[in-house]
C-alpha atoms as a PDB file:
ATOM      1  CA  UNK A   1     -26.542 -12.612 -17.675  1.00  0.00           C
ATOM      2  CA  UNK A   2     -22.819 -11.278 -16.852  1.00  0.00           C
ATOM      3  CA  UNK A   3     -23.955 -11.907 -12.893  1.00  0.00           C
ATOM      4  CA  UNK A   4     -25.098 -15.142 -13.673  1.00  0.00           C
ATOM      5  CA  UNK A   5     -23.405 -18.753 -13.485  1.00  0.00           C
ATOM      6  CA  UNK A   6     -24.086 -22.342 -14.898  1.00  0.00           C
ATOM      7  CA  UNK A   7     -25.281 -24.008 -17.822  1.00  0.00           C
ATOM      8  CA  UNK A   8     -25.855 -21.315 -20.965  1.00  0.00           C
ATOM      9  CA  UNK A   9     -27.539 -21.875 -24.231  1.00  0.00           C
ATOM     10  CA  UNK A  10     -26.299 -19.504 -26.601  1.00  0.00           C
ATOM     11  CA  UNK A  11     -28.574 -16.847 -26.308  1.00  0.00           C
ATOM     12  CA  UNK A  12     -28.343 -14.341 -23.674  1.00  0.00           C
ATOM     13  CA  UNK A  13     -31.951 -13.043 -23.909  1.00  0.00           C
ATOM     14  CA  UNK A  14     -33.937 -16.645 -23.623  1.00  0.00           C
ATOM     15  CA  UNK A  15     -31.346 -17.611 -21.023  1.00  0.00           C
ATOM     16  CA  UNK A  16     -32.355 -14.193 -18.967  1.00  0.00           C
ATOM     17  CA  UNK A  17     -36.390 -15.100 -20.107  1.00  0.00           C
ATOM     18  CA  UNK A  18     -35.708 -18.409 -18.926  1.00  0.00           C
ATOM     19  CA  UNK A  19     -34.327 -17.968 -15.392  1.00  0.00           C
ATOM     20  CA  UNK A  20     -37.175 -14.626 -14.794  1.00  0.00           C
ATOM     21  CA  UNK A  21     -39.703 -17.837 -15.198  1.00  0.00           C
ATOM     22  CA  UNK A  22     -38.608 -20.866 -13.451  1.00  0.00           C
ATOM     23  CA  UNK A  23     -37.739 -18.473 -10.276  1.00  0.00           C
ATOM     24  CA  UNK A  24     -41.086 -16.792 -10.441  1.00  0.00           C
ATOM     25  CA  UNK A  25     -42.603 -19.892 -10.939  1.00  0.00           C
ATOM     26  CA  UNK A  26     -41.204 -21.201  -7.756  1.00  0.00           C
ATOM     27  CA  UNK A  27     -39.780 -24.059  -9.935  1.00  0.00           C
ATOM     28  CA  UNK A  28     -35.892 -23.341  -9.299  1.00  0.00           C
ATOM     29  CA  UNK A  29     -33.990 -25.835 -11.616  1.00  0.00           C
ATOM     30  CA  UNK A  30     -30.519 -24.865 -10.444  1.00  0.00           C
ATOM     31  CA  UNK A  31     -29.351 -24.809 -13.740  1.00  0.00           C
ATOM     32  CA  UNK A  32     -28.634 -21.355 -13.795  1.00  0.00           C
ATOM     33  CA  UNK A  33     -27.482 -19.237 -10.454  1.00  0.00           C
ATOM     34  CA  UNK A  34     -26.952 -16.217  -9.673  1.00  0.00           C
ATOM     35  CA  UNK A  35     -23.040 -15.352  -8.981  1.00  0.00           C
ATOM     36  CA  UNK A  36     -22.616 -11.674  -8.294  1.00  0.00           C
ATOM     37  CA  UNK A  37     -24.440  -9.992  -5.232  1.00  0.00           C
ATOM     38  CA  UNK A  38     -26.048  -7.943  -8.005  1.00  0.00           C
ATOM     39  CA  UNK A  39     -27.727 -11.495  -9.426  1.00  0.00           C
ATOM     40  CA  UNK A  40     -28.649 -12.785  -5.657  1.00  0.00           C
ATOM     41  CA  UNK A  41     -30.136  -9.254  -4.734  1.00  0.00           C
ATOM     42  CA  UNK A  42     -32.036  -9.608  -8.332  1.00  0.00           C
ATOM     43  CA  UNK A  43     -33.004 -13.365  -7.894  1.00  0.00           C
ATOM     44  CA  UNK A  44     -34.655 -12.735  -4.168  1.00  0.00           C
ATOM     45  CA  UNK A  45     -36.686 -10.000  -5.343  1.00  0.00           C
ATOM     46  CA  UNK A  46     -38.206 -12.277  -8.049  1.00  0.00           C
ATOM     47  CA  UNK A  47     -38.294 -15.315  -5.222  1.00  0.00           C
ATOM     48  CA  UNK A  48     -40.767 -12.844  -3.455  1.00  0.00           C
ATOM     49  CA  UNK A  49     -42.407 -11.611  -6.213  1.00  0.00           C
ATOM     50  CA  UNK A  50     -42.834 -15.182  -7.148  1.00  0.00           C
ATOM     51  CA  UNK A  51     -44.636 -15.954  -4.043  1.00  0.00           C
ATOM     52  CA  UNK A  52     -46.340 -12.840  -3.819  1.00  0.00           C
ATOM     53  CA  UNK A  53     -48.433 -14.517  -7.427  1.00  0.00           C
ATOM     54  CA  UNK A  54     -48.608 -17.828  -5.379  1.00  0.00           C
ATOM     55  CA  UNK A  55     -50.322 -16.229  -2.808  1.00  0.00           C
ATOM     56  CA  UNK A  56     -52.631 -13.851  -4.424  1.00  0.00           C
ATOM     57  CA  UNK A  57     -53.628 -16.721  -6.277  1.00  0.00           C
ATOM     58  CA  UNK A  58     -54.795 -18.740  -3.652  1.00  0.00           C
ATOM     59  CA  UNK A  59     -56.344 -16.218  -2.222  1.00  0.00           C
ATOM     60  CA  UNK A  60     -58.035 -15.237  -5.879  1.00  0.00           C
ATOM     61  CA  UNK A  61     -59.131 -19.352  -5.653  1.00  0.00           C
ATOM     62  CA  UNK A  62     -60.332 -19.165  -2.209  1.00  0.00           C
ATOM     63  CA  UNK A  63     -62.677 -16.232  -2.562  1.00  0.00           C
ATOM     64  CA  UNK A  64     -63.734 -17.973  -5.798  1.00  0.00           C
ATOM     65  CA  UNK A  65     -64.817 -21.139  -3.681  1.00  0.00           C
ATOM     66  CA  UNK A  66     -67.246 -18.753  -1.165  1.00  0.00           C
ATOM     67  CA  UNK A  67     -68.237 -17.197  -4.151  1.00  0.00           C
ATOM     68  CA  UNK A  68     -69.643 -20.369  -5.819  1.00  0.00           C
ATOM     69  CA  UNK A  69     -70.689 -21.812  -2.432  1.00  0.00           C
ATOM     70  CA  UNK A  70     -72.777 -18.414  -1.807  1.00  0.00           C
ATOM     71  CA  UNK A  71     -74.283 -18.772  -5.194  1.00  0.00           C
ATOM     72  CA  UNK A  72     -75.333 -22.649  -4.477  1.00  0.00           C
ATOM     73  CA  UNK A  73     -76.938 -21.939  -1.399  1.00  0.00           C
ATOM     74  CA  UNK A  74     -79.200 -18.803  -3.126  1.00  0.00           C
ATOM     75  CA  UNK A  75     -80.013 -20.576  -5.507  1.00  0.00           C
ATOM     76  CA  UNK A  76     -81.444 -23.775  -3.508  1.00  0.00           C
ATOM     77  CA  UNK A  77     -83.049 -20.759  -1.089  1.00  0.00           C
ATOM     78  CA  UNK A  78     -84.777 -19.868  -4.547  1.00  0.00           C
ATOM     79  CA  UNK A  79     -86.018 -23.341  -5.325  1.00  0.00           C
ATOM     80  CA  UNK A  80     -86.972 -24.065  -2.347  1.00  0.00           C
ATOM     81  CA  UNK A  81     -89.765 -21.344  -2.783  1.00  0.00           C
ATOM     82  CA  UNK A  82     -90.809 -22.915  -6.422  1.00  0.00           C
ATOM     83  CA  UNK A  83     -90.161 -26.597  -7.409  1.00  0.00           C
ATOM     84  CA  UNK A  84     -87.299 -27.684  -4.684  1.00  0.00           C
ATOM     85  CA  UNK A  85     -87.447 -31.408  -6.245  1.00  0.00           C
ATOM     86  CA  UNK A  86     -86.983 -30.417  -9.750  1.00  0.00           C
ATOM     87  CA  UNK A  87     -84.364 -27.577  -9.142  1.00  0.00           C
ATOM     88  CA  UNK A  88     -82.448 -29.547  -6.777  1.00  0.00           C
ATOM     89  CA  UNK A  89     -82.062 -32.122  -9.704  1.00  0.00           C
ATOM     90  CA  UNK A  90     -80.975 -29.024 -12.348  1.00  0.00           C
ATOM     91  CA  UNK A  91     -78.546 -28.120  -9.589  1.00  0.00           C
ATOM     92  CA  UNK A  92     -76.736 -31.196  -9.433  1.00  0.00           C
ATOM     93  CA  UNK A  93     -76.133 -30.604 -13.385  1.00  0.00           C
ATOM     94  CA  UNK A  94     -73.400 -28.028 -12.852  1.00  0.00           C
ATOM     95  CA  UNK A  95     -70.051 -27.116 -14.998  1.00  0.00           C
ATOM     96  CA  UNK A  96     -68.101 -28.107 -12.019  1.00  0.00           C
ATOM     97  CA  UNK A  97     -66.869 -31.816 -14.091  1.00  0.00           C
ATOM     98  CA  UNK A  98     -66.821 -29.949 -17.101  1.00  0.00           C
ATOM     99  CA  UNK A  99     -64.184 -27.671 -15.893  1.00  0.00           C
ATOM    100  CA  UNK A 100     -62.339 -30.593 -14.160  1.00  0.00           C
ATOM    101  CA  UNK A 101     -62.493 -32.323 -17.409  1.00  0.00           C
ATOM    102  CA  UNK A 102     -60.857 -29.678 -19.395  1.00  0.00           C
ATOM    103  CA  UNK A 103     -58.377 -28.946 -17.053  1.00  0.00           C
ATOM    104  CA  UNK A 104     -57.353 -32.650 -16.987  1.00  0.00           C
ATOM    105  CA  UNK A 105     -57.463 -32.892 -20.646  1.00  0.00           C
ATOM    106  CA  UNK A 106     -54.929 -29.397 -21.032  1.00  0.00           C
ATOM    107  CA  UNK A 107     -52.929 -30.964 -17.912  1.00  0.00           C
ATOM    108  CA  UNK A 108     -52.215 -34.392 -19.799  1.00  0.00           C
ATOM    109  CA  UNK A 109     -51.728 -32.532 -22.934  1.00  0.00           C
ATOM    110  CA  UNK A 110     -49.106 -29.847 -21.204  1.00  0.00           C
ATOM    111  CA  UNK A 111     -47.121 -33.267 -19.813  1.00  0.00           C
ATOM    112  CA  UNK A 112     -47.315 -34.879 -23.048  1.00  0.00           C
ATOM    113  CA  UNK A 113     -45.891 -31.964 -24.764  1.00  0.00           C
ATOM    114  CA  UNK A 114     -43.337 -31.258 -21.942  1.00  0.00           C
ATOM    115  CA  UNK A 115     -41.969 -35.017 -21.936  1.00  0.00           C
ATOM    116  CA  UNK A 116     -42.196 -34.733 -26.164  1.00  0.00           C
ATOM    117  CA  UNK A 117     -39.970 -31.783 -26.111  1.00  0.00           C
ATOM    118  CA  UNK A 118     -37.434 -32.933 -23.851  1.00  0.00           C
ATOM    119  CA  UNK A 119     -37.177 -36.347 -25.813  1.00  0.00           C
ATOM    120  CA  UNK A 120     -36.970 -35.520 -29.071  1.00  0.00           C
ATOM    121  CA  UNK A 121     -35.362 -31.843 -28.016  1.00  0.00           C
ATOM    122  CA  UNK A 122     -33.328 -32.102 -25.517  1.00  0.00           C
ATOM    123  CA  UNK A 123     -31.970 -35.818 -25.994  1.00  0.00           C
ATOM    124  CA  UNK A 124     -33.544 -37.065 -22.559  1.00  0.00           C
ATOM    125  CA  UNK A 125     -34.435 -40.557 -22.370  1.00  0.00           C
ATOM    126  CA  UNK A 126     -38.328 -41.080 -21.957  1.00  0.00           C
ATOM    127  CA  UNK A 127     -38.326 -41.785 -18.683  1.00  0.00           C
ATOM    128  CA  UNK A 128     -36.068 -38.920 -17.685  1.00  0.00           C
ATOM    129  CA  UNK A 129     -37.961 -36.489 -19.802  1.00  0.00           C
ATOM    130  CA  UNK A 130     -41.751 -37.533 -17.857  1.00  0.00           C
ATOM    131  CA  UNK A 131     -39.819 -37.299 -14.536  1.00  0.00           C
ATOM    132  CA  UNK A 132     -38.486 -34.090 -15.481  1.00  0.00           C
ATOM    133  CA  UNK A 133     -42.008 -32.772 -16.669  1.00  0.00           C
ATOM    134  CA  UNK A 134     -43.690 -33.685 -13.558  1.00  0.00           C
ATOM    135  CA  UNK A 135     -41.111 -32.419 -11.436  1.00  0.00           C
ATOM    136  CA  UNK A 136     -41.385 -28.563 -13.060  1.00  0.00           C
ATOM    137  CA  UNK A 137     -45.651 -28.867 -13.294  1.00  0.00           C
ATOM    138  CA  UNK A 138     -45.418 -29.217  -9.562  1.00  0.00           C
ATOM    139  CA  UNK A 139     -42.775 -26.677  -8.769  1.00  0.00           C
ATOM    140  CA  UNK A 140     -40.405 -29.588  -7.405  1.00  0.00           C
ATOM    141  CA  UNK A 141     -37.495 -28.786  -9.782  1.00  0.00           C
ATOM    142  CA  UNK A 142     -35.089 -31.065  -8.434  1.00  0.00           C
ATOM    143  CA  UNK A 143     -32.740 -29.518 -11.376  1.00  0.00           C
ATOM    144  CA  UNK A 144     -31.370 -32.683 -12.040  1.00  0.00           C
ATOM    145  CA  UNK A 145     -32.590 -32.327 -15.260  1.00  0.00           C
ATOM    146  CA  UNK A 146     -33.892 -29.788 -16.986  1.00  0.00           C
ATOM    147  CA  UNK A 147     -33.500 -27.413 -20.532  1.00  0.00           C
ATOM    148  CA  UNK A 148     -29.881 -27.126 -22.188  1.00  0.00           C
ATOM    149  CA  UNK A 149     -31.107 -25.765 -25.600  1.00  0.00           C
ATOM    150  CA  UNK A 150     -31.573 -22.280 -27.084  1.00  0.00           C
ATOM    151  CA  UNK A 151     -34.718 -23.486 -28.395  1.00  0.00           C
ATOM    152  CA  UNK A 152     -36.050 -25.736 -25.515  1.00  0.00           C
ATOM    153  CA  UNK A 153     -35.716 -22.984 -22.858  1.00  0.00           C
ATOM    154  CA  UNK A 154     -37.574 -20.535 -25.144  1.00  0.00           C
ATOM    155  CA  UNK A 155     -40.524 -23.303 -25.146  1.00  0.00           C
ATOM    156  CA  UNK A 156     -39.960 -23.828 -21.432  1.00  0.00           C
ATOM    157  CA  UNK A 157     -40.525 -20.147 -20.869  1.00  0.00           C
ATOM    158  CA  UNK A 158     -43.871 -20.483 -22.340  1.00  0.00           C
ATOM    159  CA  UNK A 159     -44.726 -23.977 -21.072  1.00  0.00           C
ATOM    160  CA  UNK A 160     -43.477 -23.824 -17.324  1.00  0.00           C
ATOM    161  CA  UNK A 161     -45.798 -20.762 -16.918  1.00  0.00           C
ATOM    162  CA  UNK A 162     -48.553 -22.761 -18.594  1.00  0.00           C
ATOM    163  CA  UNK A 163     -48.367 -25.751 -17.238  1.00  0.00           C
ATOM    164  CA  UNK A 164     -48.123 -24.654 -13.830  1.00  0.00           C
ATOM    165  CA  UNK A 165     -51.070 -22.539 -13.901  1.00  0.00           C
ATOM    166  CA  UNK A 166     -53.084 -25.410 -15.710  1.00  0.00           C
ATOM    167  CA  UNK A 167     -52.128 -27.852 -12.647  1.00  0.00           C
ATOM    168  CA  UNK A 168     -53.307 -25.053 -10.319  1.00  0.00           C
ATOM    169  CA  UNK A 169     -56.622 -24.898 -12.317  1.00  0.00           C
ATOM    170  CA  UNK A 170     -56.622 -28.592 -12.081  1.00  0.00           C
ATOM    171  CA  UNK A 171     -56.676 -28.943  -8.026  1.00  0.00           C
ATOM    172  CA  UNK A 172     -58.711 -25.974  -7.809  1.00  0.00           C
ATOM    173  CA  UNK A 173     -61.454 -27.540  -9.829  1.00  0.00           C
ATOM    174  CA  UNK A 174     -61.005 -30.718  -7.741  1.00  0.00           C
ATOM    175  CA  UNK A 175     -61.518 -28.742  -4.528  1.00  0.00           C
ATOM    176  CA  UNK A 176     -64.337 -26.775  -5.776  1.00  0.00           C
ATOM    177  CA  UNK A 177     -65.972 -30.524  -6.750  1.00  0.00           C
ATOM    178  CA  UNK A 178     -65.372 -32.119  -3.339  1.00  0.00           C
ATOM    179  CA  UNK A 179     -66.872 -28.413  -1.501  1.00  0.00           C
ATOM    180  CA  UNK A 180     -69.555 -27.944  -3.799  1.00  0.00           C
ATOM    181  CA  UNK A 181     -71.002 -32.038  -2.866  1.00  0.00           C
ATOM    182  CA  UNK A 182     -70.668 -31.243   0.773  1.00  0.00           C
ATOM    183  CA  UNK A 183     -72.446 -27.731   0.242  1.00  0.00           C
ATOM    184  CA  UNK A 184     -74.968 -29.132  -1.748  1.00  0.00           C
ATOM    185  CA  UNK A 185     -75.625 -32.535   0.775  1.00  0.00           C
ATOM    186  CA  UNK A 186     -76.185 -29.919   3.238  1.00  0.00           C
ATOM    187  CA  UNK A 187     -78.641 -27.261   1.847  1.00  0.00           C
ATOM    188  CA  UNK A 188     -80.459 -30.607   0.506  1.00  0.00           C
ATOM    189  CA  UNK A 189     -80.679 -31.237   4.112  1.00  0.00           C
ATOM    190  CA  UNK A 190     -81.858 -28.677   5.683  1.00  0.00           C
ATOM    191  CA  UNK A 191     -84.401 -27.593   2.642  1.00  0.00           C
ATOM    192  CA  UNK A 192     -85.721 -31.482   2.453  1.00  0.00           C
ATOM    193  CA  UNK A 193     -85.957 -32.277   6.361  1.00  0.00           C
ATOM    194  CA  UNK A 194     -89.173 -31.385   7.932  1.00  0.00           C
ATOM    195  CA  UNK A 195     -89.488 -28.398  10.480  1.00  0.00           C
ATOM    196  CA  UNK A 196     -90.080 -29.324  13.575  1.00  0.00           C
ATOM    197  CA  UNK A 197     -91.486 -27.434  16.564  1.00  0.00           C
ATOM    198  CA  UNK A 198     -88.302 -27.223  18.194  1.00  0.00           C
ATOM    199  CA  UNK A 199     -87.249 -25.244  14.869  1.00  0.00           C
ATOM    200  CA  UNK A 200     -90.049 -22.919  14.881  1.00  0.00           C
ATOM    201  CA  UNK A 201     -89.013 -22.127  18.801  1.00  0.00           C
ATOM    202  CA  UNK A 202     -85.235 -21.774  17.634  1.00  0.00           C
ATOM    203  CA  UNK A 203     -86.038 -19.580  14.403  1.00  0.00           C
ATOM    204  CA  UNK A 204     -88.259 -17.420  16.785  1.00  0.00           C
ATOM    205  CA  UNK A 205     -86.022 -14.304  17.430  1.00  0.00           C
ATOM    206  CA  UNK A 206     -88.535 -11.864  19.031  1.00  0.00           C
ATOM    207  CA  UNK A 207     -89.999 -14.485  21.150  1.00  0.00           C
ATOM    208  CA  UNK A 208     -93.880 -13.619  20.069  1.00  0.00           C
ATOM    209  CA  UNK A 209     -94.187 -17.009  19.421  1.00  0.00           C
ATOM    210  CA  UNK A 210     -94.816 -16.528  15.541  1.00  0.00           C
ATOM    211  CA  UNK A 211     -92.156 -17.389  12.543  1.00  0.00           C
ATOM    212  CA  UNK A 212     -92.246 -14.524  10.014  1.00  0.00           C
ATOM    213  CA  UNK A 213     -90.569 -15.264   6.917  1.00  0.00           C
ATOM    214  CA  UNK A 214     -87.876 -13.614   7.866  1.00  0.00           C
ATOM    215  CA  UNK A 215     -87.142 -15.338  11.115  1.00  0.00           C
ATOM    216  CA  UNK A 216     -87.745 -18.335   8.889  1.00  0.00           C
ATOM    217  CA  UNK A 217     -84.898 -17.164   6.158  1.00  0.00           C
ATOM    218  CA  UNK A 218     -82.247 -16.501   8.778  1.00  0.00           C
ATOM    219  CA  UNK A 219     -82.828 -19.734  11.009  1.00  0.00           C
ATOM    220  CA  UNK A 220     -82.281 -21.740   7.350  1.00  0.00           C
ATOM    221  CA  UNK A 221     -78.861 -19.589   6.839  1.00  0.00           C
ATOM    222  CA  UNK A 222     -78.028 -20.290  10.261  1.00  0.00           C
ATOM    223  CA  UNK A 223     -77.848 -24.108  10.086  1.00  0.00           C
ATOM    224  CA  UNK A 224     -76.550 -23.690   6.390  1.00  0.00           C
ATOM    225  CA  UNK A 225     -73.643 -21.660   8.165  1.00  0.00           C
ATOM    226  CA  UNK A 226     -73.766 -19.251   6.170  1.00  0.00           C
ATOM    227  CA  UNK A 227     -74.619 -16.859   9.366  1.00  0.00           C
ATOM    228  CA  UNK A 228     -73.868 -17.289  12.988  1.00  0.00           C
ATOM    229  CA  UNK A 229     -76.255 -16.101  15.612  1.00  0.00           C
ATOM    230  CA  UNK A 230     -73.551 -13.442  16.686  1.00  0.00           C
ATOM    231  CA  UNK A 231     -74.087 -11.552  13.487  1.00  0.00           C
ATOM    232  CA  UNK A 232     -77.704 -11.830  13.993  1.00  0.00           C
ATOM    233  CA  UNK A 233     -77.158  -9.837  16.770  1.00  0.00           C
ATOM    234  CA  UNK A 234     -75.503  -7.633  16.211  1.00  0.00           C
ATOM    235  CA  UNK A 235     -77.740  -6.835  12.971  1.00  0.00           C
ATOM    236  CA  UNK A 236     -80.420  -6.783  15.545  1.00  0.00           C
ATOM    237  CA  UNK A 237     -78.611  -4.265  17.707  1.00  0.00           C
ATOM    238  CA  UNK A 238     -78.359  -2.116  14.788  1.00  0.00           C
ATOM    239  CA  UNK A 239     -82.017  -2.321  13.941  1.00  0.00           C
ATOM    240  CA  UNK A 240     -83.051  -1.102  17.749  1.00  0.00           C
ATOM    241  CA  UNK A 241     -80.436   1.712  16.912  1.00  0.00           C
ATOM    242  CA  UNK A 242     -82.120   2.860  13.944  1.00  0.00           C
ATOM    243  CA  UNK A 243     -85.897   2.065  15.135  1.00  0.00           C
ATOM    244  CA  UNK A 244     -86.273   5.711  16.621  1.00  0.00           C
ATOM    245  CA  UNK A 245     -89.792   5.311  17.175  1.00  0.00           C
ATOM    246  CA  UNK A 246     -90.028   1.609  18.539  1.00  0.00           C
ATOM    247  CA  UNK A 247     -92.102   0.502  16.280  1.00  0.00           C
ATOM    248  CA  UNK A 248     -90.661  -2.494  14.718  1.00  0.00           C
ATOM    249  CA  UNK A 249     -90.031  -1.575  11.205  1.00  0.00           C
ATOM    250  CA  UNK A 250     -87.515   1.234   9.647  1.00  0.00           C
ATOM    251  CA  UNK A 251     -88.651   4.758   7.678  1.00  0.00           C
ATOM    252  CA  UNK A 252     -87.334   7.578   6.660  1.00  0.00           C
ATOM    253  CA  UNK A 253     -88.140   9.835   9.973  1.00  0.00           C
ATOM    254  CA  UNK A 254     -86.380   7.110  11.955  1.00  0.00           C
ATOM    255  CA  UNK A 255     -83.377   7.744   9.391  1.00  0.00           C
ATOM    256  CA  UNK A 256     -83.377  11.028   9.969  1.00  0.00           C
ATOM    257  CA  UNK A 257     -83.852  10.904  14.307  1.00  0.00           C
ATOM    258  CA  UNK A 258     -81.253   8.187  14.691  1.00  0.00           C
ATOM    259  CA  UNK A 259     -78.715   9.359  11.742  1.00  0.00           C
ATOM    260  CA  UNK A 260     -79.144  13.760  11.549  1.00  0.00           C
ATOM    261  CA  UNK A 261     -77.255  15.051   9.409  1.00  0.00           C
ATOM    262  CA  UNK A 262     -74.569  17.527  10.147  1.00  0.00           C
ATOM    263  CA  UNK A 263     -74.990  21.059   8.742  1.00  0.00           C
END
């Protein structure tokens, strides 16, 4: 803390605990700043390593959202093939509002605890201590208020780095609601609607004028968009490739004539 300026509690350790979290965090009250170039030097590499968690966590949440849109889509594929009007009903049944609900319900109770803290704790007035609260759970951090104590920044070091991941929980769970109704008005589309002949000519890949089942599987991924006819191409290339014989399907012996190994 000797390269550090501003407001200090008392203790050097939950000062130093304190400033490691709100400039990870991304919240940055301004309270305390670093003074030497020692401190700055410090300071940016936790700015970076800050953002470094705020992007792999994104990218953590996006790869969560394909995940769970993948999953939707196999599993109306499945009912489809079973009892498509009573599976379609089970899927709408999800944890999705479940998880929203929790996350709203540790959300509200992280700003309620926030905003009791800095009342009662840090002599804000109400009004000052909610503003404050929801200025830190979304990273704002205007620092025109913020944690004085010894014993309020030791609870803000714990709180800012729950509260901010609970209100990145939150909008995740809100985004994985509004994807998850578009996904699922669109597989109930396309497994509901009734297949035309114009389908049957577009799902025909070999051109024989029959549908197998797997011309039938892809043409449903296609308009899902879960595939793109490029890929289907190219997955077709690689069949020709491996078909050594030209026989249409894949064996061993065209393994070995298209792949030999190297002695």
């Amino acid at each position: 803390m000797d390269h550090m300026s501003g407001h200090r509690s008392g203790s050097r350790v939950i000062d130093a605990v304190y400033f490691c979290v709100v400039t990870m965090t991304t919240v940055g009250y301004g309270d305390l700043v670093p003074s030497s170039d020692t401190g700055k030097l410090l300071a940016s590499a936790f700015a970076f390593g800050g953002v470094a968690v705020v992007g792999t966590s994104l990218s953590k949440s996006a790869d969560y959202l394909v995940e769970k849109q993948e999953s939707l889509v196999f599993r109306a594929v499945h009912a489809n093939g079973k009892h498509p009007a009573r599976e379609l009903r089970a899927m709408e049944m999800n944890k999705t509002w479940y998880k929203l609900y929790a996350a709203g319900a540790l959300l509200a109770a992280s700003v309620a605890s926030g905003t009791l803290v800095l009342w009662k704790g840090e002599g804000m007035r109400p009004v000052d201590a909610l503003y404050c609260v929801c200025a830190t759970v979304t990273t704002l951090g205007y620092g025109d208020r913020s944690f004085t104590s010894s014993a309020g920044r030791a609870f803000a070091a714990v709180w800012v780095t729950v509260s901010t991941v609970v209100v990145a929980l939150f909008f995740l769970y809100v985004a994985e609601l509004y994807a998850e109704r578009r996904q699922r008005a669109l597989a109930r589309w396309v497994l509901t609607r009734r297949t035309t002949n114009t389908d049957l000519e577009a799902a025909d890949l070999d051109g024989d004028r029959r549908v197998g089942a797997a011309e039938f599987v892809l043409y449903k991924l296609k308009e899902l968009g879960k595939i793109s006819q490029e890929e289907i191409s190219e997955f077709m290339e690689e069949f020709d490739e491996l078909d050594a014989d030209h026989n249409g399907t894949l064996s061993p012996s065209d393994l070995a004539v298209s792949q030999p190994t190297t002695a």
